[in-house]
Protein backbone atom coordinates (compact mmCIF):
# COMPACT_ATOMS: atom_id res chain seq x y z
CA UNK A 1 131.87 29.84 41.25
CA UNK A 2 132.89 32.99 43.23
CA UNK A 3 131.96 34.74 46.14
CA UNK A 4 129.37 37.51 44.83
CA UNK A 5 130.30 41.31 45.21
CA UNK A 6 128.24 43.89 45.10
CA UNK A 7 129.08 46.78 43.99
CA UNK A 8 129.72 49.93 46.34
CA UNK A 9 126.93 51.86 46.82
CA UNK A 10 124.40 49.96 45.36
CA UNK A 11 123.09 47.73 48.12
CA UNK A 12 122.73 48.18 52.00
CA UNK A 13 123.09 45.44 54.67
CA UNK A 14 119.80 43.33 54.89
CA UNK A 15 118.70 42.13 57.86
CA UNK A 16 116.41 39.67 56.77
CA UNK A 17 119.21 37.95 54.66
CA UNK A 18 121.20 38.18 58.36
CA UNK A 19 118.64 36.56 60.02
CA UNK A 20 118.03 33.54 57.75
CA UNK A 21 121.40 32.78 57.74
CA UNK A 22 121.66 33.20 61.75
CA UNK A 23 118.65 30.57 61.96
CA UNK A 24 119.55 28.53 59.62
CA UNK A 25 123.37 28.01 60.42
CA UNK A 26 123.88 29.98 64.00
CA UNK A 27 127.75 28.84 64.08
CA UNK A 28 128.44 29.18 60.88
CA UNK A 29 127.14 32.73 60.81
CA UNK A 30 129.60 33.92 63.91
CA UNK A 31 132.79 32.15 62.09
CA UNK A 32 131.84 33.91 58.59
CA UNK A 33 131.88 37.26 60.87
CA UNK A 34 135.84 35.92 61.93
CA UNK A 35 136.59 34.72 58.45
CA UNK A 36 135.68 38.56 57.79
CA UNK A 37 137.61 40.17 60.41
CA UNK A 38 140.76 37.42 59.70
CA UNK A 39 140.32 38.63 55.71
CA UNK A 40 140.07 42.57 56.62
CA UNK A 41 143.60 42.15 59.29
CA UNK A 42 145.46 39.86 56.46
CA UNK A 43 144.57 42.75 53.98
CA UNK A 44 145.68 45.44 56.12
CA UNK A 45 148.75 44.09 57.42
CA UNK A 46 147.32 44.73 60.80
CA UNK A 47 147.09 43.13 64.38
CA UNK A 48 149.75 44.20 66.42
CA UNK A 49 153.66 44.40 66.57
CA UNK A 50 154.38 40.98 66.92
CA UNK A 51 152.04 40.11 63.72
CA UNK A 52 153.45 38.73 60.45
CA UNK A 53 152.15 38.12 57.09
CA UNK A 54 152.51 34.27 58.39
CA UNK A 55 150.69 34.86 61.63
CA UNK A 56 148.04 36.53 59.57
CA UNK A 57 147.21 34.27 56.80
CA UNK A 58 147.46 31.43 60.08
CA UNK A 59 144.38 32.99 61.26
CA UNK A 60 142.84 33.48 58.08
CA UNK A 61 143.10 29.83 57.24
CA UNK A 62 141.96 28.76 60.78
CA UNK A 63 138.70 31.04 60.56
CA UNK A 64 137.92 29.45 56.90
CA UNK A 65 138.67 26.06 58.25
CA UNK A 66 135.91 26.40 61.18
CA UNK A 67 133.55 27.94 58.62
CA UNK A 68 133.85 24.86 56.77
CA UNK A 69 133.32 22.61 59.49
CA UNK A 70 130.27 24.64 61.03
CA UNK A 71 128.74 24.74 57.67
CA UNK A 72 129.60 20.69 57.64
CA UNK A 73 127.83 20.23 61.37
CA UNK A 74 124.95 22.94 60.64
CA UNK A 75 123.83 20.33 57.19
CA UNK A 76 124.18 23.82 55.49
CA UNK A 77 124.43 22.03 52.11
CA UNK A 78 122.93 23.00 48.84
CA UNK A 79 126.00 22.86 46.14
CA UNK A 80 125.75 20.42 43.04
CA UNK A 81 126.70 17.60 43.53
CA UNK A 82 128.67 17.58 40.03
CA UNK A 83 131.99 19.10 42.16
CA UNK A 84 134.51 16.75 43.30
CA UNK A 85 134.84 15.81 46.92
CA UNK A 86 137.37 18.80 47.67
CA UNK A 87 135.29 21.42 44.80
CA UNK A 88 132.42 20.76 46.99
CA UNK A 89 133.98 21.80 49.82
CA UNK A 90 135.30 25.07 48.64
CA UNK A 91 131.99 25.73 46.87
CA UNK A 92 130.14 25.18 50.01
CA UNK A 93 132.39 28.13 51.55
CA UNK A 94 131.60 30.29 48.54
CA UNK A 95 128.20 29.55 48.83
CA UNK A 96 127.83 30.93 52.21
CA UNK A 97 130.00 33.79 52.21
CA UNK A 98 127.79 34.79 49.13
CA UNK A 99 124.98 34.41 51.42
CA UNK A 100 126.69 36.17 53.60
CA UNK A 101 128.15 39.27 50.96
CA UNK A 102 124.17 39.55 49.69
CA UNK A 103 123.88 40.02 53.81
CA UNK A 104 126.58 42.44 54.59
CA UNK A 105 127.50 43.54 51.13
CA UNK A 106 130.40 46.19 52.40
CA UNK A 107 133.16 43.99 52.80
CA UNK A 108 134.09 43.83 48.89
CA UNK A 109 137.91 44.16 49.63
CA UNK A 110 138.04 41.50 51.85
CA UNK A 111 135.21 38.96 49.78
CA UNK A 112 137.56 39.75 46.40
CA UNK A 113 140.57 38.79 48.86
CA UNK A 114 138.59 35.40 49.69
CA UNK A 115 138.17 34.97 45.76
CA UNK A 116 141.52 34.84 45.52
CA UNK A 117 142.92 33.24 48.19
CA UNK A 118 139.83 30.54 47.39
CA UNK A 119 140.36 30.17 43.85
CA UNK A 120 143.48 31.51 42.76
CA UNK A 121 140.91 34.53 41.78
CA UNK A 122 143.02 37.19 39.91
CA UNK A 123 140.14 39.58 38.90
């Protein structure tokens, strides 16, 4: 269970893959765009003067958090249901940003950052 990563180079952005997963979960699909952006600023130490590391990984957590809970309203569920309670919410997360990476498949620093802020991921 990990977000899938494509490789550089070897796949473009699909719009078809977009557009499901604009239908299917409309909120959802915008926070997985801030989860992205929160990811991409944590990684690169970015967002102003007055940012910290804290402030950062704040934002990151927030954006995840509202994933999660779109994903929860939207009925966007198809993990097993052999997780626990709190596995099945992670892998439901996982799940869509997977969606999501097979989507937009450029954002490998920040998915592999998601993998292992997610699940301890060291790979």
């Amino acid at each position: 269970m990990r977000i899938r990563i494509h490789e550089p180079g070897t796949r473009t952005s699909d719009a078809r893959m977009a557009e499901y997963l604009a239908d299917r979960a409309p909120r959802a699909f915008r926070y997985a765009q801030n989860v992205l952006l929160a990811a991409q600023k944590y990684r690169n130490r970015s967002g102003g003067i007055f940012s910290s590391d804290h402030s950062r990984f704040r934002r990151l957590e927030k954006a995840v958090g509202q994933l999660h809970g779109a994903l929860i309203q939207e009925d966007y569920f198809s993990v097993n249901a052999e997780f626990s309670e709190s596995e099945r919410d992670v892998a439901l997360v996982i799940d869509f940003l997977s969606a999501f990476s097979d989507a937009f498949p450029n954002w490998q620093e920040e998915y592999q950052l998601l993998n292992q802020l997610l699940l301890g991921d060291e790979e």
